[in-house]
N, C-alpha and C. Protein backbone atom coordinates (compact mmCIF):
# COMPACT_ATOMS: atom_id res chain seq x y z
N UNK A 1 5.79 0.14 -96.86
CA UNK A 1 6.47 -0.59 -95.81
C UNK A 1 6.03 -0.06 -94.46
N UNK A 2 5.55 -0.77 -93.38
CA UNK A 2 5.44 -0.66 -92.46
C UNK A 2 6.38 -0.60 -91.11
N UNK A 3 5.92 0.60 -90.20
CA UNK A 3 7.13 0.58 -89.17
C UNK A 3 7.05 -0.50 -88.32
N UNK A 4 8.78 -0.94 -87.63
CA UNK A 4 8.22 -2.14 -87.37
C UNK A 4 7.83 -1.52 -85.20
N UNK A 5 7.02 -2.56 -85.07
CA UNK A 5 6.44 -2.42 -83.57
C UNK A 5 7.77 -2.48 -82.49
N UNK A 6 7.70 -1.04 -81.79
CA UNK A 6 8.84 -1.24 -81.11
C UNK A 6 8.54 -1.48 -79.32
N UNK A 7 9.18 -1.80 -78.22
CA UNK A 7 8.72 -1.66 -77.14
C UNK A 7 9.08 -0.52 -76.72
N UNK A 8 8.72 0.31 -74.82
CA UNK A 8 9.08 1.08 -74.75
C UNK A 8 10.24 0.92 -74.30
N UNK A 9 10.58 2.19 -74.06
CA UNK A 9 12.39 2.52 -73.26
C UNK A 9 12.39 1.88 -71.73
N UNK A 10 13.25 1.00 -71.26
CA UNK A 10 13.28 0.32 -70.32
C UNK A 10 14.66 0.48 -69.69
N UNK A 11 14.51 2.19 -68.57
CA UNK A 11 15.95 2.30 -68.22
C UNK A 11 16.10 1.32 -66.78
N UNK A 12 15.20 0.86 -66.44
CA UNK A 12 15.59 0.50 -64.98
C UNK A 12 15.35 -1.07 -65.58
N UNK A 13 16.29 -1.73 -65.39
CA UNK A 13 16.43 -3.15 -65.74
C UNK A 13 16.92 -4.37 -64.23
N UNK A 14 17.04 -5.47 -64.06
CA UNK A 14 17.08 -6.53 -63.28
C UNK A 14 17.84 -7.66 -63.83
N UNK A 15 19.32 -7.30 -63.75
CA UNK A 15 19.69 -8.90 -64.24
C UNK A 15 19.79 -9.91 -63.01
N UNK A 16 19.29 -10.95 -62.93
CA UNK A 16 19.01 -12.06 -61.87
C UNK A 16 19.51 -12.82 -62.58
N UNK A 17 20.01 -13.77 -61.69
CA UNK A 17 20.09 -15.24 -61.64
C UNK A 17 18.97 -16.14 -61.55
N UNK A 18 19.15 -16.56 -63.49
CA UNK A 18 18.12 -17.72 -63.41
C UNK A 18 18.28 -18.73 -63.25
N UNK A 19 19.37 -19.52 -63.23
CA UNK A 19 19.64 -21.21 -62.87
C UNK A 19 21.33 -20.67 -62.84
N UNK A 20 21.43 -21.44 -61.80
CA UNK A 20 23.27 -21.51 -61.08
C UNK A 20 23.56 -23.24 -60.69
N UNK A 21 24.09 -24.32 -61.92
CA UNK A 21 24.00 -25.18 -61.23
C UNK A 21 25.15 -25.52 -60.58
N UNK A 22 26.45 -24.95 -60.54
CA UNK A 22 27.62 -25.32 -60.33
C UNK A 22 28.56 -24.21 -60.17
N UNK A 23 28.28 -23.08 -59.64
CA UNK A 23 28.73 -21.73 -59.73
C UNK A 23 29.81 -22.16 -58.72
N UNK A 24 31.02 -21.53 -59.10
CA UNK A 24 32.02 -21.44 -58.21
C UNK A 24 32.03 -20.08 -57.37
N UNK A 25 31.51 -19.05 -57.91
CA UNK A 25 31.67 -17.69 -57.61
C UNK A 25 30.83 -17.51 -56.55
N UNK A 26 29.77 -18.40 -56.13
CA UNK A 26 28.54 -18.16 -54.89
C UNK A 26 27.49 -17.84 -55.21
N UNK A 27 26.95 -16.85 -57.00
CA UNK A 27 26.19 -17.14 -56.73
C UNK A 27 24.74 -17.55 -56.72
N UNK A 28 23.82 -17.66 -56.16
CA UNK A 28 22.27 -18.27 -55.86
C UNK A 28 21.35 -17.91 -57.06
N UNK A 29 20.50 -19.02 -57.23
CA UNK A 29 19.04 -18.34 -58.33
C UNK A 29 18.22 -17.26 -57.17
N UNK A 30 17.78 -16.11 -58.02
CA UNK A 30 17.63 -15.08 -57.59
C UNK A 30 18.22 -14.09 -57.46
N UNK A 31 19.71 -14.00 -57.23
CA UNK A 31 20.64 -13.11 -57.17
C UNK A 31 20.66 -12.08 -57.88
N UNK A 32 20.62 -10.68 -58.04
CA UNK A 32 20.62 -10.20 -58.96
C UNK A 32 21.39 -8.51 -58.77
N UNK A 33 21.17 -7.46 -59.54
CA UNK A 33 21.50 -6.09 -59.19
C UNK A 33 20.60 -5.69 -60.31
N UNK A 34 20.21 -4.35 -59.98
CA UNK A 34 19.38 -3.40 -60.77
C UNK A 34 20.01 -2.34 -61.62
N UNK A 35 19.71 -2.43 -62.95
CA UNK A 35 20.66 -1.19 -63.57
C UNK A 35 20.01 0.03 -63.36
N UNK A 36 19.83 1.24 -63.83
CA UNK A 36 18.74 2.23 -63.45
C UNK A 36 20.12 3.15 -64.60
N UNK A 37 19.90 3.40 -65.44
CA UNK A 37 19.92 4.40 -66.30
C UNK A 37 22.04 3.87 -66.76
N UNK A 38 22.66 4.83 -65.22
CA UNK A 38 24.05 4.18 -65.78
C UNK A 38 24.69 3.71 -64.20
N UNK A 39 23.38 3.64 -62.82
CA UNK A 39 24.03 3.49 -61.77
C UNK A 39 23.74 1.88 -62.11
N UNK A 40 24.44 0.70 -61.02
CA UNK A 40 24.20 -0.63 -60.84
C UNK A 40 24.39 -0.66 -59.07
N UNK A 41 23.10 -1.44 -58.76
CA UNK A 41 22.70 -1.77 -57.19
C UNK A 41 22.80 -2.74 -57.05
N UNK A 42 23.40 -3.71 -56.50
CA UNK A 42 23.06 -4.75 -55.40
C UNK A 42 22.25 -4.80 -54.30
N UNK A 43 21.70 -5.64 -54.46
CA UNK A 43 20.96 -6.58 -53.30
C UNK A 43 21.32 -6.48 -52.11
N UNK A 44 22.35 -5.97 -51.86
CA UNK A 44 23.25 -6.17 -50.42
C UNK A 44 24.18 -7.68 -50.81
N UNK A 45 24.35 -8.32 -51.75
CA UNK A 45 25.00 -9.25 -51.83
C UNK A 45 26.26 -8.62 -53.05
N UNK A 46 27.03 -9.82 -52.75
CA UNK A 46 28.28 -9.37 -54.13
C UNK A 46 27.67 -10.09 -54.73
N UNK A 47 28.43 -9.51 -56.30
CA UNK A 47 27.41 -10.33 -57.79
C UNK A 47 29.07 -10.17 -58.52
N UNK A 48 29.07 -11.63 -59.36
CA UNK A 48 30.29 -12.01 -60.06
C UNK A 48 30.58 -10.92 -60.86
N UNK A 49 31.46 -10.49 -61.27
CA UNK A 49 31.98 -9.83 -62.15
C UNK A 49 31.88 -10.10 -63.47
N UNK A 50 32.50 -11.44 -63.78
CA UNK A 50 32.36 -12.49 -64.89
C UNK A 50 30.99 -12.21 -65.31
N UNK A 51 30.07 -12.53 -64.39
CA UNK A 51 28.64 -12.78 -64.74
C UNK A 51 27.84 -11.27 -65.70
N UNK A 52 28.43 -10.21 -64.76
CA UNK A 52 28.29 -9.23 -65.12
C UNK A 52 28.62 -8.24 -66.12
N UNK A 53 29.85 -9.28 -66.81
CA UNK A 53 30.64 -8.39 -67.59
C UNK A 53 29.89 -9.61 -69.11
N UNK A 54 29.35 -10.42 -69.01
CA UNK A 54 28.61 -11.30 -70.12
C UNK A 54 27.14 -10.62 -70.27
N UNK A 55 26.58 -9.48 -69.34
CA UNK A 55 25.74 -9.38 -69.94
C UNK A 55 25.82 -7.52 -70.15
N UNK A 56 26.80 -7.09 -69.73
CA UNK A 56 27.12 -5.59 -70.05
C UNK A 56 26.86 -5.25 -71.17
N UNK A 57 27.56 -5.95 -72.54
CA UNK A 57 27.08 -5.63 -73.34
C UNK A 57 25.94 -4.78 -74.58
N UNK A 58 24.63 -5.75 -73.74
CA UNK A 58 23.57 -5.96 -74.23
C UNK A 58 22.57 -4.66 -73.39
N UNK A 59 23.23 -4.70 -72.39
CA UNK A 59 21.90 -3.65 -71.23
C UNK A 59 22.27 -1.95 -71.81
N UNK A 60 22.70 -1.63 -72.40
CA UNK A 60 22.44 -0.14 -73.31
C UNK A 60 21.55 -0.75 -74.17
N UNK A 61 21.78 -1.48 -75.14
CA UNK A 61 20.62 -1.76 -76.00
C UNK A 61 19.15 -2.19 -75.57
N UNK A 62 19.07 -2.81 -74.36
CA UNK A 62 18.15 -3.26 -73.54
C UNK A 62 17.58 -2.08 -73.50
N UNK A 63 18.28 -0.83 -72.94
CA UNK A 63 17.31 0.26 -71.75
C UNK A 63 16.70 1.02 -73.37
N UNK A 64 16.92 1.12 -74.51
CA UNK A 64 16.25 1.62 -75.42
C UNK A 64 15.26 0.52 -76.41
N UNK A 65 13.70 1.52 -76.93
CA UNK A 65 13.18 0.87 -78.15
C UNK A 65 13.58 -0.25 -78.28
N UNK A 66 13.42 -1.65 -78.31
CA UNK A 66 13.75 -2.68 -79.29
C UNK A 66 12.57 -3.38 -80.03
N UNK A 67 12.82 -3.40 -81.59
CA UNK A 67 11.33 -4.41 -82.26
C UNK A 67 10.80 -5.44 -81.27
N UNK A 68 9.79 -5.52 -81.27
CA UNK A 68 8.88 -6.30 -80.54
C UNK A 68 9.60 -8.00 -80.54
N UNK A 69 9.83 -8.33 -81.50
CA UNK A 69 10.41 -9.50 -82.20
C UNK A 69 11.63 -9.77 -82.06
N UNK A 70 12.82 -8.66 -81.48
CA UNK A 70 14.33 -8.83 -81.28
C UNK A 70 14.45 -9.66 -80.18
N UNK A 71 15.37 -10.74 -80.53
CA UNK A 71 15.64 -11.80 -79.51
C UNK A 71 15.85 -11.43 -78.09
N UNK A 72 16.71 -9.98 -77.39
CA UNK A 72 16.36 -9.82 -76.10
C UNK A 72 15.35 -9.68 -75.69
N UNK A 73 14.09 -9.48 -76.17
CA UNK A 73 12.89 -9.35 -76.12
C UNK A 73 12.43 -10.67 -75.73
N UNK A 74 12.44 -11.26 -76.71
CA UNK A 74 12.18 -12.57 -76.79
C UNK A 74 12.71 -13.52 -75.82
N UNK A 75 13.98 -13.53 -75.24
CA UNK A 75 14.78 -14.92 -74.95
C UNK A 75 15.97 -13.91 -74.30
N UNK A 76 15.49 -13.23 -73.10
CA UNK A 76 16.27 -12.51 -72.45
C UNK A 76 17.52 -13.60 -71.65
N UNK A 77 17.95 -14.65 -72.18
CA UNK A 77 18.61 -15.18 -71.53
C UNK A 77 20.20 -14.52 -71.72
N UNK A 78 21.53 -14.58 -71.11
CA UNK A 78 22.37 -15.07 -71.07
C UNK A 78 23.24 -15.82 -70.43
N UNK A 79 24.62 -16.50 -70.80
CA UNK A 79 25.29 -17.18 -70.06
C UNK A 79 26.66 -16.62 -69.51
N UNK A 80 26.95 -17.07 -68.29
CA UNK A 80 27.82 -16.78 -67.64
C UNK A 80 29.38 -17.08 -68.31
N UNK A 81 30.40 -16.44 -68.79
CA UNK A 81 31.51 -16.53 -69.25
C UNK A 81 31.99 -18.29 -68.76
N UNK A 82 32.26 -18.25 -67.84
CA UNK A 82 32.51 -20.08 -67.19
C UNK A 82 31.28 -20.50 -67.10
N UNK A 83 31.74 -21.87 -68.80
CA UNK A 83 30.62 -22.39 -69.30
C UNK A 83 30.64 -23.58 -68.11
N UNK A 84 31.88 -23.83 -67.16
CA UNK A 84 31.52 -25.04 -66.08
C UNK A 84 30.61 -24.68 -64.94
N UNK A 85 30.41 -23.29 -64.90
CA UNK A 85 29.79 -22.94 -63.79
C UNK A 85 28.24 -23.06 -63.90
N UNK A 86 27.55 -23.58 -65.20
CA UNK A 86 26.60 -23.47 -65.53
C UNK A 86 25.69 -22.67 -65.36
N UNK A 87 25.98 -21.06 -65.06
CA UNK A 87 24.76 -19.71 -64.45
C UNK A 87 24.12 -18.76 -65.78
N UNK A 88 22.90 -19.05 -66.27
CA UNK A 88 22.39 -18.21 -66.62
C UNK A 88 21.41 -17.14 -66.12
N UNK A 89 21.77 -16.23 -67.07
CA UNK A 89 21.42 -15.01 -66.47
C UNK A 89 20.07 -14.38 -67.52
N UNK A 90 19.14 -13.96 -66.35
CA UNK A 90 17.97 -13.13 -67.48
C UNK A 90 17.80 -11.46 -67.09
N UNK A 91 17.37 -10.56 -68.24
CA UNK A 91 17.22 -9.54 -67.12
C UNK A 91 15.71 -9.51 -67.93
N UNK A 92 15.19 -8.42 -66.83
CA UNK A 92 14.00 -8.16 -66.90
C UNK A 92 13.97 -6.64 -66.60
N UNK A 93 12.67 -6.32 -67.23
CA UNK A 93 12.53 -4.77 -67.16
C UNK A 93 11.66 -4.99 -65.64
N UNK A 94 11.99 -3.56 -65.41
CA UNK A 94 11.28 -2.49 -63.81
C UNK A 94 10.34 -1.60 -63.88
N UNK A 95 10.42 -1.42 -64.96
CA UNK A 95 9.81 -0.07 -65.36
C UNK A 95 10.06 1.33 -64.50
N UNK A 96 9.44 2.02 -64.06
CA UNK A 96 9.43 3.51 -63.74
C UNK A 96 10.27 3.13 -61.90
N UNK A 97 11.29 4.60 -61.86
CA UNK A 97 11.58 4.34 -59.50
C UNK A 97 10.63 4.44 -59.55
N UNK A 98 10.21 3.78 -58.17
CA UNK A 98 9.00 3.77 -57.29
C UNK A 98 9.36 5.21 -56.54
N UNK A 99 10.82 5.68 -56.26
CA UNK A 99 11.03 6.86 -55.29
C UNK A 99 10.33 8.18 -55.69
């Protein structure tokens, strides 16, 4: 049996706003904050809570190893708790501070 292909460790992550069509909360495609290990940054903008607390979950498992093939990998999407607000959310890796 073969090991399966993993990616690397991805502590500095980017959840943005990928499509907001009806957001009550404000906010914009693009919007986003940076995780970095266990701090979270903003943009200088506020970022929903709601929004933030739908993809909490997943971003520990994010910042470690995942098979090449595991759906956050794959289809980094999620959705915003208010399914009327229509905002999904993607994150993306950063890789290494620049500081």
């Amino acid at each position: 049996m073969t090991e399966p292909q993993l990616t690397a460790p991805a502590p500095r992550l980017r959840v943005v706003v990928d499509r907001a069509e009806s957001p009550r909360c404000g906010l914009r495609v693009g919007d986003g904050v940076v995780i970095d290990g266990s701090t979270i940054a903003t943009d200088g903008r506020e970022f929903c809570s709601a929004a933030l607390a739908a993809v909490a979950p997943v971003l520990a498992a994010r910042q470690y190893p995942l098979p090449v093939d595991d759906w956050l990998v794959r289809k980094p999407y999620l959705s915003c708790p208010h399914a009327e607000d229509r905002v999904v959310l993607r994150i993306d890796e950063l890789g290494e501070d620049p500081r």
